[in-house]
C-alpha atoms as a PDB file:
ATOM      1  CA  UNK A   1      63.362 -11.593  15.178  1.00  0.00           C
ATOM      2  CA  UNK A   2      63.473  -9.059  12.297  1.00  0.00           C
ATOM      3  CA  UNK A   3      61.620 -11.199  10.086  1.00  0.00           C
ATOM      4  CA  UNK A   4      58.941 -12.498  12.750  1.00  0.00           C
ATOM      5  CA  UNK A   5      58.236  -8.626  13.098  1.00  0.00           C
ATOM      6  CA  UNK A   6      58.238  -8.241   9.204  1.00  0.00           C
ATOM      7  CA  UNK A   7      55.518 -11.194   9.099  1.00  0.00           C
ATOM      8  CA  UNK A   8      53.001 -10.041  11.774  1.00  0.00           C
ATOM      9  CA  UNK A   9      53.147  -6.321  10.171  1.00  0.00           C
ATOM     10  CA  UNK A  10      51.897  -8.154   6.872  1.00  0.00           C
ATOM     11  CA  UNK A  11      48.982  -9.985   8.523  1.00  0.00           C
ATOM     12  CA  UNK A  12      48.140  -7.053  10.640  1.00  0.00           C
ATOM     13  CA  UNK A  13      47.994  -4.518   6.865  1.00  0.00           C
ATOM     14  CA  UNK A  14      45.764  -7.492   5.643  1.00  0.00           C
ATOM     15  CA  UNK A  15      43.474  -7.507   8.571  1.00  0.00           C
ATOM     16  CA  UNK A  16      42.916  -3.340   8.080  1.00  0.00           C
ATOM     17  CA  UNK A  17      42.233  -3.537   4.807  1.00  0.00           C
ATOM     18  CA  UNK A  18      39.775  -6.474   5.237  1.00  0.00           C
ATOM     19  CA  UNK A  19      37.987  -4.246   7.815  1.00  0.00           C
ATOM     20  CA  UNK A  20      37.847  -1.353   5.408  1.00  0.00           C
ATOM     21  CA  UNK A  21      36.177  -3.420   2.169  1.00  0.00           C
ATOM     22  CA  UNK A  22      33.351  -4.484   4.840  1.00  0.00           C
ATOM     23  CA  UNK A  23      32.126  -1.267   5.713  1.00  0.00           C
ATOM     24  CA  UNK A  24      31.841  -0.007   2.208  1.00  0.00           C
ATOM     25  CA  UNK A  25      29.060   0.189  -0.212  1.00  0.00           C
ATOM     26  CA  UNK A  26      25.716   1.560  -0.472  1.00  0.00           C
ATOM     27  CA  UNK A  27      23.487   1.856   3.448  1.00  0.00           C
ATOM     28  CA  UNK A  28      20.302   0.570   1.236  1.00  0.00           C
ATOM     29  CA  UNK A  29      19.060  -3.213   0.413  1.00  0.00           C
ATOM     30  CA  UNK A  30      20.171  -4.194  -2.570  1.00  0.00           C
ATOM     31  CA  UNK A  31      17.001  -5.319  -5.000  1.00  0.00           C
ATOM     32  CA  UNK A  32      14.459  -3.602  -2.708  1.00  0.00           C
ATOM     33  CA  UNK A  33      12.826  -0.585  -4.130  1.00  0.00           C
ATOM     34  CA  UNK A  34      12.372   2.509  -2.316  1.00  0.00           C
ATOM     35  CA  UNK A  35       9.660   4.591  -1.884  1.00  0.00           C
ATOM     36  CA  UNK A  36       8.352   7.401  -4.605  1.00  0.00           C
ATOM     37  CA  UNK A  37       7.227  10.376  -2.802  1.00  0.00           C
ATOM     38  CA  UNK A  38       4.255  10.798  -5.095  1.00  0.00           C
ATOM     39  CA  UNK A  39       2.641   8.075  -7.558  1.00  0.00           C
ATOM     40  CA  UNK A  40       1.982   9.933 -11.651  1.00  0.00           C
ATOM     41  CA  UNK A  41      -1.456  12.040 -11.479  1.00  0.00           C
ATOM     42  CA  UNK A  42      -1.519  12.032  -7.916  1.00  0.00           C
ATOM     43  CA  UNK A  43      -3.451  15.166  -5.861  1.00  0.00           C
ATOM     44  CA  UNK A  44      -3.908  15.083  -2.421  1.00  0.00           C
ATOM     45  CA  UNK A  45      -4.169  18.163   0.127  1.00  0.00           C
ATOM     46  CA  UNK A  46      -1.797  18.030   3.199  1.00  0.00           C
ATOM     47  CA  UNK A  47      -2.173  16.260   5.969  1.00  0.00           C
ATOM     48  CA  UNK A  48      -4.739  17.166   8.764  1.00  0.00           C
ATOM     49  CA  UNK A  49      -4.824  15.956  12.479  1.00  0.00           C
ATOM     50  CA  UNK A  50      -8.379  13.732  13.421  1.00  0.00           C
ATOM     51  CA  UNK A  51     -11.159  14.292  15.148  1.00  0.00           C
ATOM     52  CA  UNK A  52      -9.298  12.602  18.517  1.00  0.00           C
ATOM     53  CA  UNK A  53      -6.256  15.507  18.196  1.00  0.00           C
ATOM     54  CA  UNK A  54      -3.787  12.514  17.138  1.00  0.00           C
ATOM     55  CA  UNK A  55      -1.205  14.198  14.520  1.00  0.00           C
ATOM     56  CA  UNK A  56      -1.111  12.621  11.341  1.00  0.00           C
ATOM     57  CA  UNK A  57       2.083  10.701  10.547  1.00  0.00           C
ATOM     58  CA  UNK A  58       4.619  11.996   9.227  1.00  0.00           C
ATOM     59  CA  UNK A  59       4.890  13.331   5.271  1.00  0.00           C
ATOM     60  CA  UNK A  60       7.714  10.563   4.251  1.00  0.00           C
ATOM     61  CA  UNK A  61       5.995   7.007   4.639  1.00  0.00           C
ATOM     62  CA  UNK A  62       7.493   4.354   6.573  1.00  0.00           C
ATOM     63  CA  UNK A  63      10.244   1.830   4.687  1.00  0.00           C
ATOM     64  CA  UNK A  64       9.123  -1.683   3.427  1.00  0.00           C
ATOM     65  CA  UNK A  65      11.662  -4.397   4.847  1.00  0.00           C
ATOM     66  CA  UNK A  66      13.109  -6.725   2.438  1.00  0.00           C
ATOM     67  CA  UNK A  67      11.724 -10.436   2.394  1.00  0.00           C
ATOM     68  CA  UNK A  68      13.731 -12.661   4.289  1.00  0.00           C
ATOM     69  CA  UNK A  69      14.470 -15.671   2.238  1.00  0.00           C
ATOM     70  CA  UNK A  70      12.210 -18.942   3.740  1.00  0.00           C
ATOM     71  CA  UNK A  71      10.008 -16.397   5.502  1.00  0.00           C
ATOM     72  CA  UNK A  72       6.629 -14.646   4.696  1.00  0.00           C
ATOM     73  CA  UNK A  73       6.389 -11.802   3.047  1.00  0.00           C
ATOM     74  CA  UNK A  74       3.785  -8.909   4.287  1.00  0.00           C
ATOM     75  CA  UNK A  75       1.007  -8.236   2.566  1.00  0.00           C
ATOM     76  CA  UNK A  76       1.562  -6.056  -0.587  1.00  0.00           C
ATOM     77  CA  UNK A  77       5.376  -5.515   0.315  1.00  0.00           C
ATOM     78  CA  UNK A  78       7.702  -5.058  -2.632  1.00  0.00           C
ATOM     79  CA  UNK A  79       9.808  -8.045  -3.526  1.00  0.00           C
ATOM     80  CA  UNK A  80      13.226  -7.535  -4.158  1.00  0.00           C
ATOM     81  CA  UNK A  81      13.925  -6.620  -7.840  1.00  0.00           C
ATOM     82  CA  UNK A  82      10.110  -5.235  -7.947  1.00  0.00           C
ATOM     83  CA  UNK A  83       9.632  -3.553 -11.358  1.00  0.00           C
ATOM     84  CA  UNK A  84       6.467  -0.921 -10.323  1.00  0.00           C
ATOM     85  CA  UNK A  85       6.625   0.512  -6.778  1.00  0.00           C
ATOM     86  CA  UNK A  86       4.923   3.804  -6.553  1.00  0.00           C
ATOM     87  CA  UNK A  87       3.588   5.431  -3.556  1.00  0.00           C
ATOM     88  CA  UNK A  88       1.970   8.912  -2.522  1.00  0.00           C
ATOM     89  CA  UNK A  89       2.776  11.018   1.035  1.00  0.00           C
ATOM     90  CA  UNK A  90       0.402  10.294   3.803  1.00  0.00           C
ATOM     91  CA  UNK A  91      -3.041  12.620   3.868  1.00  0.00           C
ATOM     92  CA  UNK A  92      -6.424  12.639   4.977  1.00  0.00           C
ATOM     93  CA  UNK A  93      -7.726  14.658   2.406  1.00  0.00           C
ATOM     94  CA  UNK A  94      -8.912  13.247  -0.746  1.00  0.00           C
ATOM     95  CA  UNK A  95      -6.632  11.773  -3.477  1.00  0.00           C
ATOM     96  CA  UNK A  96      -7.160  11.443  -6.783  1.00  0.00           C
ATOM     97  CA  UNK A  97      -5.040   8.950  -9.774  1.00  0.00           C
ATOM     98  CA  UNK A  98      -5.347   8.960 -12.971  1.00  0.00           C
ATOM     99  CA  UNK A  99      -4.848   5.969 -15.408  1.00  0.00           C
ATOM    100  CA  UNK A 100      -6.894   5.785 -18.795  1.00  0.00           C
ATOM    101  CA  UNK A 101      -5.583   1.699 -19.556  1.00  0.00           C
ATOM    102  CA  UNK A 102      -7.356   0.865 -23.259  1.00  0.00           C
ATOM    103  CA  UNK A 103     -10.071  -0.807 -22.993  1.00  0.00           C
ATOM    104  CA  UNK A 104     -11.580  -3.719 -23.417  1.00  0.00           C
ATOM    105  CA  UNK A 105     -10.462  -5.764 -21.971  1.00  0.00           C
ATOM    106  CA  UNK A 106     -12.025  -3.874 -18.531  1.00  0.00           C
ATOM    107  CA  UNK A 107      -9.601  -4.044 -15.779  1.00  0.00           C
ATOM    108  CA  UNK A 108     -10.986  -6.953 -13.234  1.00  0.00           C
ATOM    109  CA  UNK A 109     -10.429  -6.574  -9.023  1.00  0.00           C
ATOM    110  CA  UNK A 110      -9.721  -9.917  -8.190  1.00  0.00           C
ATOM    111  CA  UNK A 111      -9.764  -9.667  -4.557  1.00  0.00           C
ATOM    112  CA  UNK A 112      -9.080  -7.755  -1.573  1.00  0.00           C
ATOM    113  CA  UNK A 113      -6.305  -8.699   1.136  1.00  0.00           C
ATOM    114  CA  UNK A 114      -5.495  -7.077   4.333  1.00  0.00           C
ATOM    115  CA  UNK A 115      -2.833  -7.539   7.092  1.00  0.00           C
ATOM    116  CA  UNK A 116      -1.642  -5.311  10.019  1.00  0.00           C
ATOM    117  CA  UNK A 117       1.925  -3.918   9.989  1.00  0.00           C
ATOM    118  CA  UNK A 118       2.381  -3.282  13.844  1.00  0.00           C
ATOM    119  CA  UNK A 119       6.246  -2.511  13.443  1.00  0.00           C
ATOM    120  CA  UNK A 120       5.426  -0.308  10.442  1.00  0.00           C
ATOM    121  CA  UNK A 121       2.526   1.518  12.197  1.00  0.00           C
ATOM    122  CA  UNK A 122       0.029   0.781   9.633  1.00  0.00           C
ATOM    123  CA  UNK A 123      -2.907  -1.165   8.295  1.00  0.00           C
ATOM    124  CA  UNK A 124      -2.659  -2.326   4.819  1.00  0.00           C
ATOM    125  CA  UNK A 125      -5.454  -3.415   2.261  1.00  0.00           C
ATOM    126  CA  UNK A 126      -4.752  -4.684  -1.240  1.00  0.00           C
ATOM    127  CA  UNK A 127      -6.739  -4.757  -4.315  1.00  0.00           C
ATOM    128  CA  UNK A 128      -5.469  -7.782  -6.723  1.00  0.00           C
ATOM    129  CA  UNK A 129      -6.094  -6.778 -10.188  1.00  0.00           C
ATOM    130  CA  UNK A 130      -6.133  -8.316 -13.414  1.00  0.00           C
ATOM    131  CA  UNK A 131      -4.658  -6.362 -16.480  1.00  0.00           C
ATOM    132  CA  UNK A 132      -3.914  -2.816 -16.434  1.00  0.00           C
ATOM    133  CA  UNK A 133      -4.221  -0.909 -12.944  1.00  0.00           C
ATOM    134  CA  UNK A 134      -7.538   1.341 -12.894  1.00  0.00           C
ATOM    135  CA  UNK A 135      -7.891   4.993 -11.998  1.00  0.00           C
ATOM    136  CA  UNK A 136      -8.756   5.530  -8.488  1.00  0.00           C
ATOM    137  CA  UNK A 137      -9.804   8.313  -5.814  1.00  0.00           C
ATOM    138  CA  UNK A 138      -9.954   7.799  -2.132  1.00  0.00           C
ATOM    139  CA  UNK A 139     -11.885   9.894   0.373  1.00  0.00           C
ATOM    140  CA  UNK A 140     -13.213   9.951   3.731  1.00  0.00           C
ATOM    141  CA  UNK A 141     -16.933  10.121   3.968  1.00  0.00           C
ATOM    142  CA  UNK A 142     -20.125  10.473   6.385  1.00  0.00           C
ATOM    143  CA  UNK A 143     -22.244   7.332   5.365  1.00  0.00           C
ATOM    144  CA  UNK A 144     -21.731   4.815   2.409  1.00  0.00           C
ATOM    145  CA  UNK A 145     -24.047   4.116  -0.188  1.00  0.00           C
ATOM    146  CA  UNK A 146     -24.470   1.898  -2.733  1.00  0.00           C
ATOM    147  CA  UNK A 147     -23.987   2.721  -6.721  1.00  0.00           C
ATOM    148  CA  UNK A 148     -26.022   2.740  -8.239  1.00  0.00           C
ATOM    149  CA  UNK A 149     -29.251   2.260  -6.250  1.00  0.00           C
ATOM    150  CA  UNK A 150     -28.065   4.740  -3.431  1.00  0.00           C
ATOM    151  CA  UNK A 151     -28.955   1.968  -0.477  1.00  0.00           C
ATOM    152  CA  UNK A 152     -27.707   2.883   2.752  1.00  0.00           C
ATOM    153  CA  UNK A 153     -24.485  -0.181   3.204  1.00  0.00           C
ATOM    154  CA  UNK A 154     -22.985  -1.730   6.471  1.00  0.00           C
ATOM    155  CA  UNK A 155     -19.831  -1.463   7.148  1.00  0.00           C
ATOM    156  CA  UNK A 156     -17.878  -2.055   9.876  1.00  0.00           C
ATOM    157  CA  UNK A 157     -16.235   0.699  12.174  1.00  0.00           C
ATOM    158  CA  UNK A 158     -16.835   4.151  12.668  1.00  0.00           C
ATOM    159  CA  UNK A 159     -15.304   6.050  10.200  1.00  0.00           C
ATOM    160  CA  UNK A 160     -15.149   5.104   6.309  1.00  0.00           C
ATOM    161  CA  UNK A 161     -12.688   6.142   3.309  1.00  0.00           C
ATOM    162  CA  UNK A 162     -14.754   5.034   0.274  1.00  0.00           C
ATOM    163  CA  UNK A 163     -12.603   3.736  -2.920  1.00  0.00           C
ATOM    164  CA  UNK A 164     -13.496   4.331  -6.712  1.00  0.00           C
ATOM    165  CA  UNK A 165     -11.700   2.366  -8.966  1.00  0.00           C
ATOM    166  CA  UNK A 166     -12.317   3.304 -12.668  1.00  0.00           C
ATOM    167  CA  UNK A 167     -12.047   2.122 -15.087  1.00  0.00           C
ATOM    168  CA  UNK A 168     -12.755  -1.390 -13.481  1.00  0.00           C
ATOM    169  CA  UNK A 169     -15.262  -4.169 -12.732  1.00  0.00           C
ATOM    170  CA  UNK A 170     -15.525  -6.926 -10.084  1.00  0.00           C
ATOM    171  CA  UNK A 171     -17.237  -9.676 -12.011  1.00  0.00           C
ATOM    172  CA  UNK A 172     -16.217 -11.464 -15.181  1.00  0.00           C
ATOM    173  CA  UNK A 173     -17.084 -11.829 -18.579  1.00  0.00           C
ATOM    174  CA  UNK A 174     -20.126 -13.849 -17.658  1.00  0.00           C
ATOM    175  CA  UNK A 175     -21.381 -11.595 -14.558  1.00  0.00           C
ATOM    176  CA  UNK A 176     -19.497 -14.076 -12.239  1.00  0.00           C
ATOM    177  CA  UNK A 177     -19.409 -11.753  -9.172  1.00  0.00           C
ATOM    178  CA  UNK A 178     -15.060 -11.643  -7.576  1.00  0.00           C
ATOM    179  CA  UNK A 179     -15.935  -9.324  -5.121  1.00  0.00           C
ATOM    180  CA  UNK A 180     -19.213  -8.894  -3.040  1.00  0.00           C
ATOM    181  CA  UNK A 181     -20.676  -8.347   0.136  1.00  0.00           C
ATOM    182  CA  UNK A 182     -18.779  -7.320   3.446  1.00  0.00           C
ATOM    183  CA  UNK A 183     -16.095  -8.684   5.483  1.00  0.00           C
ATOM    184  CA  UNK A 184     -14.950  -7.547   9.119  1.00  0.00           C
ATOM    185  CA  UNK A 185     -11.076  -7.606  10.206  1.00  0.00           C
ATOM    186  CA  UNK A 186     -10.071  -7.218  13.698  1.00  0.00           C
ATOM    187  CA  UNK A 187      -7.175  -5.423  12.828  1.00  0.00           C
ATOM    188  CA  UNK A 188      -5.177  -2.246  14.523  1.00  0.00           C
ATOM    189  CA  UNK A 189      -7.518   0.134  13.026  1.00  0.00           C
ATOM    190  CA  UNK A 190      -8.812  -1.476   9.978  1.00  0.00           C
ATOM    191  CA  UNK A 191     -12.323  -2.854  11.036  1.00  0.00           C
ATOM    192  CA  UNK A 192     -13.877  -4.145   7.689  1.00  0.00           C
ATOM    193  CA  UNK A 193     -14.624  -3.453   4.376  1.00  0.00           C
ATOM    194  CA  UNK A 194     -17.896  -3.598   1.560  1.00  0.00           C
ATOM    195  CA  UNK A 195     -17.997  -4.084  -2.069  1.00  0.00           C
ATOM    196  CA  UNK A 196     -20.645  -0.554  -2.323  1.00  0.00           C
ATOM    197  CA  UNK A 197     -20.929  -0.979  -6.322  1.00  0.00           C
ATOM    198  CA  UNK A 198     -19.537  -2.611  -9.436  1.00  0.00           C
ATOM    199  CA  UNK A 199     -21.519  -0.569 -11.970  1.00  0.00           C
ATOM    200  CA  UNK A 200     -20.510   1.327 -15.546  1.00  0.00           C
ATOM    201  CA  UNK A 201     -16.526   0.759 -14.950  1.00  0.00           C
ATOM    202  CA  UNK A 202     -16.616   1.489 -11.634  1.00  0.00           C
ATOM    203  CA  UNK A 203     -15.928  -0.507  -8.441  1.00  0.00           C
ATOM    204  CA  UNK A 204     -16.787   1.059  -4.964  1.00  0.00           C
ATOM    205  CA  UNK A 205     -15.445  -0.397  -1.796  1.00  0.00           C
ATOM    206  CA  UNK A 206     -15.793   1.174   1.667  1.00  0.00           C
ATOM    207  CA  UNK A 207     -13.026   0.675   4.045  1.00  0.00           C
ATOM    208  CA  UNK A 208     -14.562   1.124   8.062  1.00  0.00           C
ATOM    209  CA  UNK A 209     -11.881   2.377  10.652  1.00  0.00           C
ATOM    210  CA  UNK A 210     -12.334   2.957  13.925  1.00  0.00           C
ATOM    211  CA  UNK A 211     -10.981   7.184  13.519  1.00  0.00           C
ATOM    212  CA  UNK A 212     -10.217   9.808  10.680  1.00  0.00           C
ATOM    213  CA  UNK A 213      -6.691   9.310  10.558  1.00  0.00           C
ATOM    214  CA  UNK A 214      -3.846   9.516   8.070  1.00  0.00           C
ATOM    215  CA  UNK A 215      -3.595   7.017   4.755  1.00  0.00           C
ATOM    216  CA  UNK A 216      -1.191   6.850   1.565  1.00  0.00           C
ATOM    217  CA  UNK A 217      -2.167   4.934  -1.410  1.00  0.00           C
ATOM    218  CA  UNK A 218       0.890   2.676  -3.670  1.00  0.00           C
ATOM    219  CA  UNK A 219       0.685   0.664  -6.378  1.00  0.00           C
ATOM    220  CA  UNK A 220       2.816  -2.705  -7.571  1.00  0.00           C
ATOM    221  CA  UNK A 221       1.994  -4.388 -11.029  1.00  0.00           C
ATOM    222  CA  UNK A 222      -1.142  -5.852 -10.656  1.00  0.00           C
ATOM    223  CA  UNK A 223      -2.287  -4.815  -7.453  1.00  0.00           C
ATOM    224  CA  UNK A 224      -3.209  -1.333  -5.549  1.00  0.00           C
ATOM    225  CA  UNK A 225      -2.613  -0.559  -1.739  1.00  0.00           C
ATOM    226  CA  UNK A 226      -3.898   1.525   1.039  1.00  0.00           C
ATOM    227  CA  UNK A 227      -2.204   1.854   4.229  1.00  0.00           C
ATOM    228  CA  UNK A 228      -3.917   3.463   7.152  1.00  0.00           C
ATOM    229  CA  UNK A 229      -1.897   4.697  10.141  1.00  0.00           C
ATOM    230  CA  UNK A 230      -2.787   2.505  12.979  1.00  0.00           C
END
């Protein structure tokens, strides 16, 4: 009897201590970067409601999930193990950052992606880029024009937050255009976008939403991001 007793109090002390190991350890993903509250050279004033009275979101942005092996991962999400994941706090102001890359060779915008992000209550619209990441200031404004020729341009939605990458082109060596015209997205509150200019080192694209409302701006290697809260 003794030594029945003796037996189960060594498999119950085994059982606790099993129990113990699996609750220890650090509460983040392993491999998935967190977010920087503000990217190098970043400016931006503080956050301001819309014209419709909604609030802003909040200062600290929302957490990327980790990719789930076999399954896709969200537009412009970190990877695990990503080397470069910057981001700046959420504004509607204007934001300027600052990145003087040598040139040549000119840094080239590839292409432009965007996805919604209903669970992470944004919009998000990625700029592809070959070679070093560009400058770049983001701002909300009444009408968009073209650069240089100062044409009125079409974009979809009803409110627009132009982008100025610098320096930057969106053509290659042999004026092969990689970004032109406008496209329309029927997302959350992303409603399109249009190239405005690729002129001098500088590539203009409009982003239309349907209200002022809150954005952040992050950049991975190769590529730069804009979330809009939606």
């Amino acid at each position: 009897m003794n030594l029945h007793l003796s037996r189960l109090g060594i498999v119950v002390a085994a059982v606790t201590v099993a129990a113990t190991a699996g609750c220890g350890g650090d509460a983040g993903t392993p491999g998935t970067p967190g977010p920087v509250p503000g990217a190098p050279g970043t400016s931006s004033s503080a956050p301001s409601p819309g014209p419709s009275g909604r609030p802003s979101p909040p200062s600290s942005p929302p957490s990327a999930r980790p990719a789930t092996p076999g399954a896709s991962t969200p537009v412009g999400t970190p990877a695990p193990g990503a080397a470069h994941w910057t981001v700046s706090p959420w504004t509607s102001g204007p934001t300027t950052v600052v990145h003087r890359p040598a040139v040549p060779p000119v840094p080239v915008v590839l292409r432009i992606r965007a996805a919604a992000h209903p669970r992470e209550g944004f919009d998000r619209l990625v700029f592809d880029i070959r070679g070093a990441l560009p400058g770049y200031t983001v701002r909300y404004v009444d009408e968009v024009r073209t650069d240089p020729s100062d044409r009125p341009v079409a974009v979809p939605g009803r409110r627009f937050l132009l982008v100025v990458l610098s320096p930057a082109q969106a053509h290659e060596d042999d004026g092969t255009a990689t970004l032109s015209g406008a496209r329309r997205l029927d997302l959350s509150m992303m409603r399109g976008y249009a190239v405005a200019g690729d002129f001098e080192g500088h590539v203009s694209v409009a982003i239309g939403l349907d209200d002022v409302v809150g954005y952040r701006v992050g950049e991975l290697t190769g590529r730069i991001f804009i979330d809009v809260a939606a």
